[in-house]
Protein backbone atom coordinates (compact mmCIF):
# COMPACT_ATOMS: atom_id res chain seq x y z
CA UNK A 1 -11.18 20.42 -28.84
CA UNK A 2 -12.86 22.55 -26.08
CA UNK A 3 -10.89 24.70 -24.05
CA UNK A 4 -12.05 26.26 -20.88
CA UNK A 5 -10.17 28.04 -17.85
CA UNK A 6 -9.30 26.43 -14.03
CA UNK A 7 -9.85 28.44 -11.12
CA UNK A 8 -7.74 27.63 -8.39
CA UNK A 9 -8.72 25.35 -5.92
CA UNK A 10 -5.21 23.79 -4.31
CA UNK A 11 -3.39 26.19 -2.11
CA UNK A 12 -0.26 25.65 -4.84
CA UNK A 13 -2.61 26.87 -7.26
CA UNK A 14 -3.83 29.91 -5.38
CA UNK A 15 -0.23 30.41 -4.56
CA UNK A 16 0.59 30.85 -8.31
CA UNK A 17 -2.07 32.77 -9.48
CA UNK A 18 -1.61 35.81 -7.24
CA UNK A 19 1.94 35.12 -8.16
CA UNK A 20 1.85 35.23 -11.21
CA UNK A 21 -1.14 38.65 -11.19
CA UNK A 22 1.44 40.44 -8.53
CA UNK A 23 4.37 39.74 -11.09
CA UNK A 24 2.43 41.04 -14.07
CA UNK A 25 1.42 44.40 -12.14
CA UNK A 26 5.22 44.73 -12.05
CA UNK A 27 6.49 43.98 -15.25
CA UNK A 28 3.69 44.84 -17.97
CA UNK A 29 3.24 48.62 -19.37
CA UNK A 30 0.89 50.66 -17.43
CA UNK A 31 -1.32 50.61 -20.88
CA UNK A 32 -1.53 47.23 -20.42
CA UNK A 33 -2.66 46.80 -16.35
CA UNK A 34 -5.45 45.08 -16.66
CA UNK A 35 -6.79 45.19 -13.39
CA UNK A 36 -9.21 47.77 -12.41
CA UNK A 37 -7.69 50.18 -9.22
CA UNK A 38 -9.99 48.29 -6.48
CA UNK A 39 -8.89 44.94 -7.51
CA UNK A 40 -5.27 45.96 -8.03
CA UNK A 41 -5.64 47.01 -4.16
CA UNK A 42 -7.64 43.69 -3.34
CA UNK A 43 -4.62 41.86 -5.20
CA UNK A 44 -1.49 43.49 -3.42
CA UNK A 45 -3.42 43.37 -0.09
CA UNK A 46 -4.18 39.46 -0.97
CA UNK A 47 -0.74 38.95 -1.81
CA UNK A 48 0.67 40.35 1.35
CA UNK A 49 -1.20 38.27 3.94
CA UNK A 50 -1.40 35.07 1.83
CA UNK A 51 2.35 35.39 2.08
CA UNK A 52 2.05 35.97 5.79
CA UNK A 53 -0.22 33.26 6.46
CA UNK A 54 1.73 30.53 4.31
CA UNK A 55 4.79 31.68 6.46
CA UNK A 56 2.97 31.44 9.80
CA UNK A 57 1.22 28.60 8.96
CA UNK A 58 5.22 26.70 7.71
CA UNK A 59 6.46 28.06 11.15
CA UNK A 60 3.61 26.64 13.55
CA UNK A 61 3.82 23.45 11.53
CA UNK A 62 8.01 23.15 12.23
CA UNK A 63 7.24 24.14 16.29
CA UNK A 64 4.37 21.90 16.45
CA UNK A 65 6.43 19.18 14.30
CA UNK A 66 9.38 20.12 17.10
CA UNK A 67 6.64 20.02 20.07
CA UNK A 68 5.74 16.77 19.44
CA UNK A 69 9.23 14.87 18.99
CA UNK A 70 10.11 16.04 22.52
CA UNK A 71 6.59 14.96 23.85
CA UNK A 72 7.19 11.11 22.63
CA UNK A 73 10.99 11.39 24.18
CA UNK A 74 9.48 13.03 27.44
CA UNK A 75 6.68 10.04 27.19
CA UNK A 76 9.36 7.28 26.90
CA UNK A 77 11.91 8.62 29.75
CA UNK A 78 8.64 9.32 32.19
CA UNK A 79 7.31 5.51 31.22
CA UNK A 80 10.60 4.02 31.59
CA UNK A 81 11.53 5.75 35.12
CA UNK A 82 7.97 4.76 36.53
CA UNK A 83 8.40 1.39 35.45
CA UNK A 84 12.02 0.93 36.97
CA UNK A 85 11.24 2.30 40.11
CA UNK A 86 8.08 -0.32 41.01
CA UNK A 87 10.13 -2.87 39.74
CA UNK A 88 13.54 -1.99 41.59
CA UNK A 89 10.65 -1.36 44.35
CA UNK A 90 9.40 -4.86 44.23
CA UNK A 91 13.13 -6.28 44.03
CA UNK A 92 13.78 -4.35 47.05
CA UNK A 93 10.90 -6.06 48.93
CA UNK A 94 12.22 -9.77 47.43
CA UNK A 95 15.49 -8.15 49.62
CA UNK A 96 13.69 -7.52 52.54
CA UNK A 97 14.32 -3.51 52.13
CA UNK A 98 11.45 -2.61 51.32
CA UNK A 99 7.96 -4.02 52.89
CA UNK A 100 4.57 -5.72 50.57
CA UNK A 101 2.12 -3.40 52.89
CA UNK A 102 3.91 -0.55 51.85
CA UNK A 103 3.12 -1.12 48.18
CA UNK A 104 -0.62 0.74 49.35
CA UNK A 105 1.34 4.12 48.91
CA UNK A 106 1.46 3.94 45.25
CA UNK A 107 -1.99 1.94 44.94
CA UNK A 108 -0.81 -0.91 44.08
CA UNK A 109 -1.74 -4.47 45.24
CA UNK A 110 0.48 -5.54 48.64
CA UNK A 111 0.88 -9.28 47.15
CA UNK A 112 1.49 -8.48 43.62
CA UNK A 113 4.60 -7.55 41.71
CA UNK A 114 3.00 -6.90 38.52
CA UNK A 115 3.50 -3.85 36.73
CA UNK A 116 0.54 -1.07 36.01
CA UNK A 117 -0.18 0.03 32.26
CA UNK A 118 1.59 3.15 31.68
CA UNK A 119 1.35 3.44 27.98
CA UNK A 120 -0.82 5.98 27.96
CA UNK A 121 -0.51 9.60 28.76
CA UNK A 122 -3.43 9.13 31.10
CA UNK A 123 -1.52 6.41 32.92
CA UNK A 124 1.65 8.14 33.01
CA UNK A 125 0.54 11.00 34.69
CA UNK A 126 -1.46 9.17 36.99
CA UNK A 127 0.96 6.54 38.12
CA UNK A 128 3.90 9.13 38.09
CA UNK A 129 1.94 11.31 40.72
CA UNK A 130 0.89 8.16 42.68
CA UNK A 131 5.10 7.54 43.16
CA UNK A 132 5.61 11.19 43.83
CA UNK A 133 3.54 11.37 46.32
CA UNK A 134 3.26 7.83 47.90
CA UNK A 135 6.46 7.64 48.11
CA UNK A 136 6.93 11.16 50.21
CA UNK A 137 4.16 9.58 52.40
CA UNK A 138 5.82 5.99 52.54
CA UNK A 139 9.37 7.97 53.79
CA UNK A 140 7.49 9.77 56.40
CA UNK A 141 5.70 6.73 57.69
CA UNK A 142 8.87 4.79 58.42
CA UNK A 143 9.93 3.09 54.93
CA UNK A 144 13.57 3.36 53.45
CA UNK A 145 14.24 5.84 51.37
CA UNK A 146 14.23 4.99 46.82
CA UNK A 147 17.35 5.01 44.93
CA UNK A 148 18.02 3.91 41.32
CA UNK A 149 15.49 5.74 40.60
CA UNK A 150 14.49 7.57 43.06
CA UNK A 151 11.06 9.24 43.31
CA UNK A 152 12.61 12.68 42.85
CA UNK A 153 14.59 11.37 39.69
CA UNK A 154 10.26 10.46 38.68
CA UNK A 155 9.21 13.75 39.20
CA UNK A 156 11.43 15.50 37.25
CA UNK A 157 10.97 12.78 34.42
CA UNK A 158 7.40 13.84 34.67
CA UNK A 159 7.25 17.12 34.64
CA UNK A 160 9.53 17.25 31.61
CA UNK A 161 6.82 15.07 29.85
CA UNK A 162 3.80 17.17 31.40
CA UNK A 163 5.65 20.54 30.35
CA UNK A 164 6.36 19.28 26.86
CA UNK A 165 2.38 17.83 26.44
CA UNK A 166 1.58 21.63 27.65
CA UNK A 167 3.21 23.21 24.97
CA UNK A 168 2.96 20.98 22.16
CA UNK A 169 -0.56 21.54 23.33
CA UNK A 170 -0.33 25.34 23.01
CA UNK A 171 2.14 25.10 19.65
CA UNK A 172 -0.85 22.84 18.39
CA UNK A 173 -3.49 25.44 18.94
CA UNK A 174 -0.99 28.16 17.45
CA UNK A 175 -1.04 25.91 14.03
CA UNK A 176 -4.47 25.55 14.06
CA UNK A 177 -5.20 29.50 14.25
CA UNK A 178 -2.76 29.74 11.59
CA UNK A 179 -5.37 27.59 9.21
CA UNK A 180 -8.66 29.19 10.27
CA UNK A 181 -6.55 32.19 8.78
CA UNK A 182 -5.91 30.10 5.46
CA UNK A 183 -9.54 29.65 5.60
CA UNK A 184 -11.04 32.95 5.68
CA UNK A 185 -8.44 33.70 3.13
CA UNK A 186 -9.11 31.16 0.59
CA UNK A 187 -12.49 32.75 -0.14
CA UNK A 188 -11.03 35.98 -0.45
CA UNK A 189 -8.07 34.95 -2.45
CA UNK A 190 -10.66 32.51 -4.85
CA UNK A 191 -13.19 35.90 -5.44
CA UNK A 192 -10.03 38.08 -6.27
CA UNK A 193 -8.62 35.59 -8.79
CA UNK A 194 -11.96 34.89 -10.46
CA UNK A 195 -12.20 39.13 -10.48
CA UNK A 196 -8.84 39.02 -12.38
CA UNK A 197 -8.93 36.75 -14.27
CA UNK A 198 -12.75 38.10 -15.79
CA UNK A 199 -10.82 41.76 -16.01
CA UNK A 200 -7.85 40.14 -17.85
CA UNK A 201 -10.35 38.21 -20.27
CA UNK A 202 -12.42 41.28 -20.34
CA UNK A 203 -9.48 43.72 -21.31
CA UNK A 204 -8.23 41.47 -24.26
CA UNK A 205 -11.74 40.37 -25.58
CA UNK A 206 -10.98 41.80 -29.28
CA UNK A 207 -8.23 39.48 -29.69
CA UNK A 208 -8.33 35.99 -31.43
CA UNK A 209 -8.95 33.36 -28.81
CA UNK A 210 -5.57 32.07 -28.57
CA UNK A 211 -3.53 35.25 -28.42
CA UNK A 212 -5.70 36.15 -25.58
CA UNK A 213 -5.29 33.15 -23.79
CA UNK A 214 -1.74 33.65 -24.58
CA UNK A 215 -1.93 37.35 -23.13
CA UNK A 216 -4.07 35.93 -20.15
CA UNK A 217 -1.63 33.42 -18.95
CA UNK A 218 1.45 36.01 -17.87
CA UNK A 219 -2.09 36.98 -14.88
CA UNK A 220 -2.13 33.16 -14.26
CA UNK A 221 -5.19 32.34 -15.79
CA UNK A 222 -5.25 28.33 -16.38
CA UNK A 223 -6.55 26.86 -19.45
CA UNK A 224 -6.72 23.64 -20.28
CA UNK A 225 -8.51 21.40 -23.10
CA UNK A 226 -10.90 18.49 -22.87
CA UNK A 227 -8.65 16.29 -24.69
CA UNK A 228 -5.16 14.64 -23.60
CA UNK A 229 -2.09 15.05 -24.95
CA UNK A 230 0.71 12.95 -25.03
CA UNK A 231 4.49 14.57 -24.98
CA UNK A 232 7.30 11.65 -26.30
CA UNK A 233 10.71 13.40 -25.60
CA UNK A 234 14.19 12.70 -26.84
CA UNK A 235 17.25 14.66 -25.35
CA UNK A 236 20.32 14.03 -27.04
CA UNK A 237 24.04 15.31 -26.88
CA UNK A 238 23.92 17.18 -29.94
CA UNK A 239 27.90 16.10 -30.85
CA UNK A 240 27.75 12.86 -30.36
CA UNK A 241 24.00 11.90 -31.25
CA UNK A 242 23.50 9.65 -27.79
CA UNK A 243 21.16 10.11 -25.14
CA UNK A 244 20.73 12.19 -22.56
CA UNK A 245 19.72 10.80 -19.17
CA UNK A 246 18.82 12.70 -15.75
CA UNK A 247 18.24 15.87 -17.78
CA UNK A 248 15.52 17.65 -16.28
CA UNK A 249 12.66 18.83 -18.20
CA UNK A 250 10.66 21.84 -16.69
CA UNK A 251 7.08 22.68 -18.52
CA UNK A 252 6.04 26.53 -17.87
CA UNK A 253 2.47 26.18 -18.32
CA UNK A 254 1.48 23.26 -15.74
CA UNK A 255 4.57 23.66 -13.13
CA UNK A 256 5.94 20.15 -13.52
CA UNK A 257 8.97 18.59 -13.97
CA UNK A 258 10.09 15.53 -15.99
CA UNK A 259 14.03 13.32 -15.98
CA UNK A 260 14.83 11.48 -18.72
CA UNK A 261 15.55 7.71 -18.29
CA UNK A 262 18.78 5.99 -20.07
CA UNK A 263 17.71 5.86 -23.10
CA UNK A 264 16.81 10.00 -23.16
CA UNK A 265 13.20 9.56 -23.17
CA UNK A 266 10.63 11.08 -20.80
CA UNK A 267 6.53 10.97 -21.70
CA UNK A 268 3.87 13.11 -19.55
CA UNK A 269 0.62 13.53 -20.79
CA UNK A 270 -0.83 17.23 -20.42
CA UNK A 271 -4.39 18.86 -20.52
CA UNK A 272 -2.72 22.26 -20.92
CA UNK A 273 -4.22 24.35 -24.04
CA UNK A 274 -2.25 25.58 -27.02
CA UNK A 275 1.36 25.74 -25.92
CA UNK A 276 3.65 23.72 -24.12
CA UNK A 277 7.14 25.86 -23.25
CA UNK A 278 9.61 23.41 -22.00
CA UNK A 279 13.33 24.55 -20.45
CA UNK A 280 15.47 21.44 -20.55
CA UNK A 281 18.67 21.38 -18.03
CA UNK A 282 21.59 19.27 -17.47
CA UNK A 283 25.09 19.71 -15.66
CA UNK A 284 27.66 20.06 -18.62
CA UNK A 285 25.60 21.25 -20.93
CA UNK A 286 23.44 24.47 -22.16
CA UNK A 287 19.70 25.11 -21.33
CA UNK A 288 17.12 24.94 -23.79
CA UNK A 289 13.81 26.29 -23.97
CA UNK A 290 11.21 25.02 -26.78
CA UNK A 291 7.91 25.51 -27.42
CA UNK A 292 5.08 22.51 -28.69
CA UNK A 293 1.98 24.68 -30.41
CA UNK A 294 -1.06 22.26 -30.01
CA UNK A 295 -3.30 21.35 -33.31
CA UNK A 296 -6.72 20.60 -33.24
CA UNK A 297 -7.41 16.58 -33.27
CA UNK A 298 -3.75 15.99 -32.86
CA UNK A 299 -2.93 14.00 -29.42
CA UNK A 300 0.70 12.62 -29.98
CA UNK A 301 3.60 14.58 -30.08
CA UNK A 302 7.16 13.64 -30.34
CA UNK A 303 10.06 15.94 -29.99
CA UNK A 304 13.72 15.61 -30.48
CA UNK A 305 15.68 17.88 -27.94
CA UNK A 306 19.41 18.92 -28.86
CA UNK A 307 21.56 19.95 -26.30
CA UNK A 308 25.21 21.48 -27.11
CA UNK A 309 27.99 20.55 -24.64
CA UNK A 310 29.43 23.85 -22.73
């Protein structure tokens, strides 16, 4: 079995690691800071605007998100009220209220009722300022005046969609600053990590391999092995003997979570090195947190879970 370390690559990942390096400043002796004084400053500096820019980055998405549910309502009340004023237009016309030759106003064909294409924003626009404006010049030349909609009730239908495509627009280019900043700070966070992580491995060198893995995961450094190990779990009501289901198993070392089916059992298969720490939860009864030590050559492991009533 061959065990090496994972640098993060995800933004999850890069999330925990600083973390789980910040944490560790915080809670381990000063003896044991194992972080030389530049990269402890690169670290808390890291962890500061990584926090930032996952904040900003959550709040442009939720504007944008926001932006863009009032541009497609905008879209479909600006579409609808162009469409039902040509067409109350050319009913008005079948009623002798309206004239054919005065169909020119809004570009449209004197001997045709047909509707224009106004699915697209493109059209929208375009057709909604032909009405606007036609239809002032129409008025003016001698024609009756809309109603139902009228080319007022347009405008303001348009602008509404025009002001909303403006500013999801500008809440779209806010979002997108907010990632070039998750960019720049990727590299940054992915040198710092690699520094502490070589520091950590560096400061506990002396010890056997696995306690210093062990010491080098509470500074989030990821190992994992080359082989694959499968986890068979059991969870049981330890009075009456019979299965557990929807308890929720949580596993420290890769950050996932597992449910038991009806019958108690839950399988995940892990690359994780060494030890697997698992906290199992379930209304009505009390937490439990075990441990699985990994053994060379040995792939399968099946484990019983017991959990007292409160």
């Amino acid at each position: 079995m061959i065990i090496r370390r994972f640098l993060s690559r995800t933004d999850d990942e890069i999330t925990i690691a600083i973390y789980r390096a910040f944490n560790a400043m915080g809670i381990v002796i000063p003896s044991e800071i194992t972080l030389r004084p530049t990269t402890k400053t690169r670290l808390i500096a890291l962890n500061n605007n990584w926090k930032e820019a996952q904040r900003n980055r959550i709040k442009a998405m939720a504007l944008k998100t926001m932006a863009t549910a009032q541009v497609v309502t905008t879209k479909a009340d600006a579409e609808l009220y162009i469409r039902h004023f040509i067409m109350v237009y050319n009913l008005g016309v079948d009623r002798t209220i309206y004239t054919k030759p005065q169909r020119i106003f809004f570009h449209l064909d004197k001997d045709s009722d047909k509707l224009p294409d106004v699915g697209s924003t493109e059209n929208i626009i375009l057709w909604g300022k032909r009405i606007v404006n036609g239809d002032a010049k129409r008025v003016a030349a001698g024609g009756a005046p809309m109603a139902n909609p009228s080319a007022a009730e347009v405008d303001e239908k348009l602008r509404a969609f025009i002001n909303a495509s403006n500013n999801q627009s500008l809440k779209t280019s806010v979002w997108k600053d907010t990632l070039q900043v998750l960019v720049r700070l990727r590299k940054e966070a992915k040198v710092v990590i690699k520094k502490i992580w070589d520091e950590t491995e560096t400061f506990y060198s002396e010890l056997p391999p696995p306690a210093m893995r062990d010491k080098g995961r509470l500074w989030g450094i990821v190992y994992k092995s080359d082989t694959e190990m499968t986890i068979n779990l059991l969870v049981i009501n330890n009075v009456t003997n019979l299965p557990i289901q929807g308890a929720v198993i949580s596993f420290a070392q890769s950050g996932t979570t597992h449910i038991t089916n009806q019958f108690g059992n839950s399988q995940f298969k892990t690359t994780v090195a060494d030890v697997a720490t698992l906290t199992t939860i379930k209304a009505g009864f009390k937490s439990i947190t075990t441990e699985i030590n990994f053994e060379n050559d040995v792939v399968d492991y099946d484990l019983v879970i017991r959990m007292e009533p409160v």
